[in-house]
Protein backbone atom coordinates (compact mmCIF):
# COMPACT_ATOMS: atom_id res chain seq x y z
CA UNK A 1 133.66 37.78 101.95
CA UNK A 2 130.58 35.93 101.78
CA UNK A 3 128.22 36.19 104.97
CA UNK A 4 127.50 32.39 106.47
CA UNK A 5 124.01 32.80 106.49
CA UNK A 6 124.02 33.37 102.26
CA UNK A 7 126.04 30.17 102.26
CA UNK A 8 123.59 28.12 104.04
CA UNK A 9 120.94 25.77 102.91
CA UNK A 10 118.02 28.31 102.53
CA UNK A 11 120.77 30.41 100.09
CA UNK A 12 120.40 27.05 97.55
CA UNK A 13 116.76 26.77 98.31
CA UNK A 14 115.87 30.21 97.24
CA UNK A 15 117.88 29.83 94.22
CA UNK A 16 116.34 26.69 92.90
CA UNK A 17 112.84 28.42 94.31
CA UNK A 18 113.26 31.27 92.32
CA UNK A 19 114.49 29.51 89.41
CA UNK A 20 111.90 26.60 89.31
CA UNK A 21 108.96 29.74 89.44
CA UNK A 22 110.34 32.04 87.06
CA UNK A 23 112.09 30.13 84.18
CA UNK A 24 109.85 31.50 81.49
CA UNK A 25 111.54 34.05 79.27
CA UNK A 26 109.80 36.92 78.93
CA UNK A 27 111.16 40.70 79.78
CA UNK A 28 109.32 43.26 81.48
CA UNK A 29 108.36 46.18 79.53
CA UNK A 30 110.10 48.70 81.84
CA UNK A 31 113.48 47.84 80.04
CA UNK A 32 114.92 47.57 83.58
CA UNK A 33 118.08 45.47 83.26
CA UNK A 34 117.56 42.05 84.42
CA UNK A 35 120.61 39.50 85.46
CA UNK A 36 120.01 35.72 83.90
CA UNK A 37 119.99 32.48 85.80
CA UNK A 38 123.63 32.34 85.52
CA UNK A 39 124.52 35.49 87.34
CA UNK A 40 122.73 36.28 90.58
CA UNK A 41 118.84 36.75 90.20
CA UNK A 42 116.86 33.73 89.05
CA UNK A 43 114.29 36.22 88.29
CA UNK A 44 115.73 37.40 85.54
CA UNK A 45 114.15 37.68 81.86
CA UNK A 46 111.04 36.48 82.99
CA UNK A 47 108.27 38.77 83.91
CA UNK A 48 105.95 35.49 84.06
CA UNK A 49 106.10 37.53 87.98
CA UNK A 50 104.60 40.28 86.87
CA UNK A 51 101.84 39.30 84.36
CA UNK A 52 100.75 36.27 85.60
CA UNK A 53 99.12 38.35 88.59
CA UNK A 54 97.52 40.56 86.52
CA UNK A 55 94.07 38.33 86.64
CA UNK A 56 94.69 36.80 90.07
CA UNK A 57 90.60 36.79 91.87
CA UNK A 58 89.90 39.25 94.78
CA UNK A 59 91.19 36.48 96.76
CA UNK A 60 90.95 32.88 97.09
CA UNK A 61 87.92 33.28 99.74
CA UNK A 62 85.28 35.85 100.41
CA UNK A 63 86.55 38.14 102.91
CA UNK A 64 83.73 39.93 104.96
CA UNK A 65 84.66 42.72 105.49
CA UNK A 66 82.44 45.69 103.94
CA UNK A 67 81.00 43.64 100.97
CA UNK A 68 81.64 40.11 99.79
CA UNK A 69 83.36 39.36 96.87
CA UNK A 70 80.27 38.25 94.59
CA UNK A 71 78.95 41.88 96.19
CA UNK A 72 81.87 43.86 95.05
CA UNK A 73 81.94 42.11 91.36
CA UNK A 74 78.03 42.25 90.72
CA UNK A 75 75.80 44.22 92.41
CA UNK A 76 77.95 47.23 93.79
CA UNK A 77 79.60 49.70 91.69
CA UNK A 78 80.23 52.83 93.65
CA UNK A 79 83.20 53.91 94.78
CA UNK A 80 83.75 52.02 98.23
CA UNK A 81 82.93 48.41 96.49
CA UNK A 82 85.46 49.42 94.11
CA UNK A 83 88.11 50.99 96.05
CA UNK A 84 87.33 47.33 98.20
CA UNK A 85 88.18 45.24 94.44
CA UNK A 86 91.34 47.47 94.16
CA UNK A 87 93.25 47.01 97.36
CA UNK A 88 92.07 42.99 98.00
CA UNK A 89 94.01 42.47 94.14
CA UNK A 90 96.67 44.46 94.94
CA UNK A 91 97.66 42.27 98.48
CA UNK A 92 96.40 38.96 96.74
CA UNK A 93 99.23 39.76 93.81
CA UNK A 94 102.00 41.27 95.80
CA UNK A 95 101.65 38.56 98.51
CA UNK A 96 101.29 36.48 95.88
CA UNK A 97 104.96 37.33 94.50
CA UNK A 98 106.67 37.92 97.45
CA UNK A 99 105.85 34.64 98.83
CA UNK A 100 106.70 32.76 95.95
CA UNK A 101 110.64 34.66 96.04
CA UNK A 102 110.75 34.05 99.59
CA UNK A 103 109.81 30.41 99.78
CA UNK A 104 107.80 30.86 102.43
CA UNK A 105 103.82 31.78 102.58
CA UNK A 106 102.52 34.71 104.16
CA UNK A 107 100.24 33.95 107.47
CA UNK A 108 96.99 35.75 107.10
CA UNK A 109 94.90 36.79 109.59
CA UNK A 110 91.36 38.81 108.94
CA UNK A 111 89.80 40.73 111.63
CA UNK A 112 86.64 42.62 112.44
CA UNK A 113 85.94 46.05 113.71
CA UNK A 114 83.38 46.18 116.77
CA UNK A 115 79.77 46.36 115.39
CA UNK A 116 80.31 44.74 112.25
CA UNK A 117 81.27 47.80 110.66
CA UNK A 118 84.24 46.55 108.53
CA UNK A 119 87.23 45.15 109.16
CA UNK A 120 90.86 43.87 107.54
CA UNK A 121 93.19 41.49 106.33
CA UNK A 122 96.32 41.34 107.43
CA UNK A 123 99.37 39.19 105.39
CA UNK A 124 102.43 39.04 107.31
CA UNK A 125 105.97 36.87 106.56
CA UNK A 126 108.00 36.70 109.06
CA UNK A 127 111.41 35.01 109.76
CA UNK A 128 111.66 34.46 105.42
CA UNK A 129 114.41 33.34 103.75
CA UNK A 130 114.61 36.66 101.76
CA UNK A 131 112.34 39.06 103.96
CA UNK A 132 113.22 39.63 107.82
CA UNK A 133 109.87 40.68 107.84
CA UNK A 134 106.98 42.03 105.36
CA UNK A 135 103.58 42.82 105.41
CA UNK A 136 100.36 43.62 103.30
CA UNK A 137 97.35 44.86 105.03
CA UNK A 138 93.95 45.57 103.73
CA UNK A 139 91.15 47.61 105.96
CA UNK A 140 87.77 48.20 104.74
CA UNK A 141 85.26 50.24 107.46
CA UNK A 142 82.75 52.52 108.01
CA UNK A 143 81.58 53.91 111.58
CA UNK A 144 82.08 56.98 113.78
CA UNK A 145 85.04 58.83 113.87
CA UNK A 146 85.71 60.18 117.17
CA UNK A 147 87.04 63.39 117.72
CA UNK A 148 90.85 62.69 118.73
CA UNK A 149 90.58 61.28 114.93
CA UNK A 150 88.93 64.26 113.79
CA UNK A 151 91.98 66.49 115.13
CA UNK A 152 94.00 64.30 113.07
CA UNK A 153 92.46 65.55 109.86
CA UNK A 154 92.31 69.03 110.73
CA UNK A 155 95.30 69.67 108.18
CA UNK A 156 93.20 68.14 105.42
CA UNK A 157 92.18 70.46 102.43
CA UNK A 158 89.56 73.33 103.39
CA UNK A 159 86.91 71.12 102.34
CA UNK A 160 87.26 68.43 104.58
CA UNK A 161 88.03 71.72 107.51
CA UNK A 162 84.63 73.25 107.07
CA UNK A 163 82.73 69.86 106.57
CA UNK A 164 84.25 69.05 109.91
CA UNK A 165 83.64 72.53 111.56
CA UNK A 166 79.93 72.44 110.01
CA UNK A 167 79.33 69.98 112.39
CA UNK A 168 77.74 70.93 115.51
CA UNK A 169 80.27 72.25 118.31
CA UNK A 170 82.83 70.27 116.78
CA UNK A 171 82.73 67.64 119.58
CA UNK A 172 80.71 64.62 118.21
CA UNK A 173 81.61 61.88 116.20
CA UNK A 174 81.72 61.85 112.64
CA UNK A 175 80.14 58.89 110.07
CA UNK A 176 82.87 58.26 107.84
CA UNK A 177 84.04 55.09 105.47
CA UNK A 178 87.85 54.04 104.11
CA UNK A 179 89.47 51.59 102.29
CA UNK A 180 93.59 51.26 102.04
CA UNK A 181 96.57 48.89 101.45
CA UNK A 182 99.45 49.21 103.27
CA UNK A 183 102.83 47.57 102.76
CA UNK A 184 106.16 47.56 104.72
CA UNK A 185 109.22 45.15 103.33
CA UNK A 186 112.26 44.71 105.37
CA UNK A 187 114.53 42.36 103.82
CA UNK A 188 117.05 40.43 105.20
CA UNK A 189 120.26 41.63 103.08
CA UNK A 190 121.45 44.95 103.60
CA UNK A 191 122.04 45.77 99.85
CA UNK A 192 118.33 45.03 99.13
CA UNK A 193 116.09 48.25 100.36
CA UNK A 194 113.30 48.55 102.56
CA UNK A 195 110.16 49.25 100.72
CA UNK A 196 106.50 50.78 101.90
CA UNK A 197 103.39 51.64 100.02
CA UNK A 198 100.38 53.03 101.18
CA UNK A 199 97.27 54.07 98.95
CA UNK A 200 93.46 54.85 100.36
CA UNK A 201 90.11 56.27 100.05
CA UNK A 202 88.27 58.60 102.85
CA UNK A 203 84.72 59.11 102.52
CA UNK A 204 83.21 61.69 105.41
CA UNK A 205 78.89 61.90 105.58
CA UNK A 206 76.14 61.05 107.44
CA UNK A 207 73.62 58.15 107.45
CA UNK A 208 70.56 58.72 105.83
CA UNK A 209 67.76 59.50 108.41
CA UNK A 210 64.81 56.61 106.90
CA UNK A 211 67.33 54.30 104.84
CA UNK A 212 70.44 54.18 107.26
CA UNK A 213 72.98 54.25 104.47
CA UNK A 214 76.23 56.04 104.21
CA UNK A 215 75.99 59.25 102.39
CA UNK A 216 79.25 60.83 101.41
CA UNK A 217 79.44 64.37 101.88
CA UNK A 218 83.34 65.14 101.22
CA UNK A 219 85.70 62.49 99.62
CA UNK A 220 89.62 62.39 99.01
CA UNK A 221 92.42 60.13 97.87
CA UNK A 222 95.67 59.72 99.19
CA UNK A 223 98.91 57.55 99.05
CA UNK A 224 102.42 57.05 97.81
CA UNK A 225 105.32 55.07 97.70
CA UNK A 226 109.05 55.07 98.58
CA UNK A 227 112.20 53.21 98.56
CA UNK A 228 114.43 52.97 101.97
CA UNK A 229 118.46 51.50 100.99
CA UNK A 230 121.05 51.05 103.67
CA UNK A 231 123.64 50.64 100.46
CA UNK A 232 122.84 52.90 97.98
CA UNK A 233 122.77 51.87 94.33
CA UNK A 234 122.21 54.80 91.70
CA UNK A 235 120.25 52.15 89.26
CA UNK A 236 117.82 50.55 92.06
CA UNK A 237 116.69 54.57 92.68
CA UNK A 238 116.67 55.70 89.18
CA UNK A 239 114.18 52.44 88.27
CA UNK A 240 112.40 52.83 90.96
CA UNK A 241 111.72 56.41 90.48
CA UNK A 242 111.40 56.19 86.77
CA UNK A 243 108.22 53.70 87.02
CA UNK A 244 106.62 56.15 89.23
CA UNK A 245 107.07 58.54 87.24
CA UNK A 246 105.61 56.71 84.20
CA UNK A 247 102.39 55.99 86.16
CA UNK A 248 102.18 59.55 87.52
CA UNK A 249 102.70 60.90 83.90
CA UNK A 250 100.10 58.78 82.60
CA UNK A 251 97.88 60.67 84.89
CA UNK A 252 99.15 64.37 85.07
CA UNK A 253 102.45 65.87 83.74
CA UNK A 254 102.83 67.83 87.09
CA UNK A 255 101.80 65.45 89.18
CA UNK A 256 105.78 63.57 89.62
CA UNK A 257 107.22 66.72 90.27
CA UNK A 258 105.01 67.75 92.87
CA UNK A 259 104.41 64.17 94.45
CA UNK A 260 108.29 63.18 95.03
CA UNK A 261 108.82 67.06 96.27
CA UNK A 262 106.05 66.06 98.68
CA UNK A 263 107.28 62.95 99.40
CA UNK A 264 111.31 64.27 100.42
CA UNK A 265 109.34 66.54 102.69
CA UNK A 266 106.69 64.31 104.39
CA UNK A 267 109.42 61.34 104.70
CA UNK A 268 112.00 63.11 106.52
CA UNK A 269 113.14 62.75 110.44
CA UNK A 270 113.29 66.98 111.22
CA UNK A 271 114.86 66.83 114.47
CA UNK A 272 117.64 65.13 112.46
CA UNK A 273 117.69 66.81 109.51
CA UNK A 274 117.44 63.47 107.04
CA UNK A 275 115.18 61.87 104.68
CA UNK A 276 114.22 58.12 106.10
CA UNK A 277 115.22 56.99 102.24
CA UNK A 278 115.05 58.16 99.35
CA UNK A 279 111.90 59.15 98.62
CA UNK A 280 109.94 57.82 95.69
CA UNK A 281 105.90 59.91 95.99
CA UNK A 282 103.23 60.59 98.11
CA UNK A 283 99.71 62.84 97.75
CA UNK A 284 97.02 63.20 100.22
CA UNK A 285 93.80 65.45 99.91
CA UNK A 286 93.41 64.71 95.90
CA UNK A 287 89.93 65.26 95.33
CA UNK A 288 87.82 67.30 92.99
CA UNK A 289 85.94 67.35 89.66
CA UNK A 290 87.80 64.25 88.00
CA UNK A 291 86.71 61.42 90.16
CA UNK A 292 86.91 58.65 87.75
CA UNK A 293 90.52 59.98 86.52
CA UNK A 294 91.77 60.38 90.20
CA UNK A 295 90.46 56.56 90.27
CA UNK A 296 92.07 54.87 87.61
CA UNK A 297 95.72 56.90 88.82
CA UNK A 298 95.21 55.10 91.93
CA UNK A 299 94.70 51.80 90.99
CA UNK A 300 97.40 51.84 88.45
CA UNK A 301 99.52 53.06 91.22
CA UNK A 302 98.31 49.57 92.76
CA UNK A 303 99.05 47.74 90.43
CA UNK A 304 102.37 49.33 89.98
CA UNK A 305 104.15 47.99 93.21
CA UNK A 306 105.11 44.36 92.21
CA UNK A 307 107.33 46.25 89.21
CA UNK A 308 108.37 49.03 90.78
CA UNK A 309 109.95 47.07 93.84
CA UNK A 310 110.31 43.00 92.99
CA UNK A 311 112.88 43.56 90.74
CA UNK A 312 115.06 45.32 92.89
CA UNK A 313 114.43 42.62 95.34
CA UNK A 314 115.41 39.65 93.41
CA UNK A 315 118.68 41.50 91.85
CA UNK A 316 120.03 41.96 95.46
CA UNK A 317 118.35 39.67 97.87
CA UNK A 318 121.72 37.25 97.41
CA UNK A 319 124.07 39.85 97.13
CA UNK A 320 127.34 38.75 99.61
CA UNK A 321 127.36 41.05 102.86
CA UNK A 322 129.80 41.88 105.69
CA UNK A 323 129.28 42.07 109.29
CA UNK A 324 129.60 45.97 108.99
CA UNK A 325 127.20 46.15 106.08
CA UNK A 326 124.86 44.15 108.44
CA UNK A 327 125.12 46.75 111.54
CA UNK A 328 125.00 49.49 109.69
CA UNK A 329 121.56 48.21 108.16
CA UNK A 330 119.97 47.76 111.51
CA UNK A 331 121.09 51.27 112.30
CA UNK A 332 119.11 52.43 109.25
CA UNK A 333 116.00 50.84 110.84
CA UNK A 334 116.58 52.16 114.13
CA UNK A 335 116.41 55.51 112.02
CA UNK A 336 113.37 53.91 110.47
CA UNK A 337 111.23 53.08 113.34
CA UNK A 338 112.10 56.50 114.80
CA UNK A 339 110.00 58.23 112.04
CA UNK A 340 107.00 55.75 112.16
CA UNK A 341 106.87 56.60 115.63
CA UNK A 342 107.37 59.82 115.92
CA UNK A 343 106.50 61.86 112.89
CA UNK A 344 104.51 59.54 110.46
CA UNK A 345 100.53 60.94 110.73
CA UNK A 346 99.19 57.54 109.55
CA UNK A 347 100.63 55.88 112.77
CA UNK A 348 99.18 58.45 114.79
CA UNK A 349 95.89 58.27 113.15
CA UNK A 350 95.65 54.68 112.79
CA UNK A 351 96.14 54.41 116.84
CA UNK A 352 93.76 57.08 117.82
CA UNK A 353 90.76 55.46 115.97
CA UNK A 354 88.38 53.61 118.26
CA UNK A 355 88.88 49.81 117.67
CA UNK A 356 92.76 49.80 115.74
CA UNK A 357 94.31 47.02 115.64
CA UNK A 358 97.22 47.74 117.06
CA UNK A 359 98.86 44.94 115.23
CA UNK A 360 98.16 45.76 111.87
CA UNK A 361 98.97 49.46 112.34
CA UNK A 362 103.02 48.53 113.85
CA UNK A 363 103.57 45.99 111.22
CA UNK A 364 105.46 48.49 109.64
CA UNK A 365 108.32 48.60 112.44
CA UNK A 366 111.41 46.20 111.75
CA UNK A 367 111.92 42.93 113.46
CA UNK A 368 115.44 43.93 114.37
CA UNK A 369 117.05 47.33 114.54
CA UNK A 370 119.80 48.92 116.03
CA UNK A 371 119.83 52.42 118.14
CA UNK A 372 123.84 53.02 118.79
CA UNK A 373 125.03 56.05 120.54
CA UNK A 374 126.61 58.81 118.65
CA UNK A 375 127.22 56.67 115.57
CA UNK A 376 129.20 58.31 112.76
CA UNK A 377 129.24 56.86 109.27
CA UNK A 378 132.26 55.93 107.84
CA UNK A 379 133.44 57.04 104.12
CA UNK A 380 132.19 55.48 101.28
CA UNK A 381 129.11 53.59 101.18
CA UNK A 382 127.96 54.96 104.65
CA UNK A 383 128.42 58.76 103.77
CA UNK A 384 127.01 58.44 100.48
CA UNK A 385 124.18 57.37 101.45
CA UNK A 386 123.79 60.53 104.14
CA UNK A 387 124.47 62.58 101.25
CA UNK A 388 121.90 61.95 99.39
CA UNK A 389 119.74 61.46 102.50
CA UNK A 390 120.61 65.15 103.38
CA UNK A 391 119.95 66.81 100.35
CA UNK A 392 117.46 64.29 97.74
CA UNK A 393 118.47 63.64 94.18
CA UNK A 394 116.10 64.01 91.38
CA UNK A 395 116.34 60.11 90.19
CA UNK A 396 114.07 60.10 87.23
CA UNK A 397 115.62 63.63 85.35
């Protein structure tokens, strides 16, 4: 039976939306199949959503955070201007996107950290036709990093360990700069996943003693992506895992194998014994000799989100849902928000650095969830998603 609220006005609004912005008639080079017009997803056959953002500006204003945009495109070209370019495009297009599927613009809000040592920009929908709730943050900064932050990193790569122990008695702050996008979708219908993406740059150092610039001493990369369904469907996960793997191929044969591995591991609740989805990749510590190749994997990875998730979106954003299909997707998020607070290490770190936004760092959490007590799923599409939550699937084989 069809659920009220896709039977409402905002159901015809996002149709004729979606329809009115994506009528062109291209298809994106993924082969992913695509419905037309006249089944469900009016984004179908066109990827004028995909390649028209591919020369969308920095942003429609200078941001101030580290360097301004005329900075970052002229006069700058190491790599904090230019991991600054890559995650200002990548929220400009995906907000970009998901605002135009949605029908409804993202609020932005840009903030400063104490000092004038950086700061963010925070994109947030809320209450959206098709999204409950997303978000797209940028944060660009440079300061101290106290020590509670420092303990954070202590499982870092033996580099970053001894730079860290190198330093005095191990009990003053540390100069440091980063850059990162970070992305949390929680739509509205059950059958259309939750999806996150995080990618960012760490630079530790010291300031030069007569110039007072940041000099990097050890620098690493670090991100990922992954897919969280309530209703599993085989196709969304094998696409979605199948563009990953294309980008990570691109970069390193090894590196898909090793990344989604990492990725069932990191993304997993232990003291239940399940993955929060199902999985997709994630890397931290990648540094070493091949700086500019580590680079340009990154920012295709970037650039990668819109296809790797808006598709997805669009196919099942009007999909007809039940009541039960509805609980059982807030339960999921109850599941979600346990890991974020719990296990995740970039919700710890983000909240012990001096001057978080607190905001910024919980957009992530879902605006509704559900914690029930002793909840057992029911055969079919409840149990086979905990099977494959249980024991991960290699989607892209």
């Amino acid at each position: 039976r069809r659920n009220s609220i896709s039977m409402s006005l905002p159901f015809f609004w996002r149709r004729f939306s979606r329809f009115a912005l994506y009528s062109s008639s291209a298809v994106l080079s993924s082969g992913y199949a695509y419905f037309h017009w006249s089944s469900r997803s009016a984004f179908a056959e066109s990827a004028v959503g995909f390649r028209k953002y591919t020369d969308i500006p920095i942003s429609d204003k200078p941001i101030p955070l580290c360097f301004t945009t005329e900075s970052v495109n002229q006069e700058r070209d190491n790599a904090q201007a230019r991991m600054e370019k890559i995650v200002r495009r990548g929220q400009h297009r995906l907000t970009t996107v998901l605002g135009a599927i949605d029908g409804k613009n993202f609020e932005e809000q840009i903030w400063h950290r104490e000092g004038g040592t950086g700061g963010g920009c925070s994109r947030v929908l809320q209450g959206g036709n098709v999204l409950e709730k997303s978000g797209v943050n940028i944060s660009v900064s440079y300061g101290n990093l106290s020590v509670p932050a420092q303990k954070q990193m202590m499982h870092k790569n033996e580099e970053v360990k001894e730079y860290l122990n190198s330093r005095s008695s191990g009990d003053s702050d540390v100069p440091f700069f980063a850059a990162s996008i970070s992305s949390v979708s929680h739509p509205l219908n059950p059958h259309a996943p939750t999806f996150h993406f995080n990618y960012r740059y760490f630079e530790l150092g010291e300031f030069h003693q007569v110039t007072g610039e940041f000099v990097p001493r050890v620098w690493w990369f670090g991100g990922g992506a992954d897919l969280t369904p309530s209703i599993l469907y085989p196709e969304d996960a094998k696409h979605f895992h199948t563009v990953l793997k294309r980008v990570c191929d691109n970069y390193d044969a090894k590196a898909y194998p090793k990344y989604k591995s990492w990725c069932d591991d990191y993304f997993r609740i232990p003291y239940r014994d399940e993955g929060r989805g199902i999985g997709g990749v994630f890397f931290d510590d990648v540094t070493g000799n091949e700086k500019e190749k580590i680079f340009r994997f990154v920012e295709e990875m970037v650039e990668a989100m819109i296809e790797v998730y808006v598709p997805i979106l669009a196919k099942r954003c009007d999909t007809p849902y039940t009541q039960e299909e509805k609980e059982w997707q807030l339960i999921r998020r109850g599941r979600y928000a346990e890991f974020n607070l719990t296990t995740d290490r970039g919700t710890k770190f983000g909240l012990a650095r001096r001057g978080a936004n607190v905001e910024a760092i919980l957009m992530s959490l879902p605006l509704t969830c559900r914690f029930e007590y002793k909840n057992s799923p029911k055969p079919g599409y409840q149990e086979d998603l905990m099977t494959v939550l249980q024991s991960p699937i290699d989607w892209a084989a």
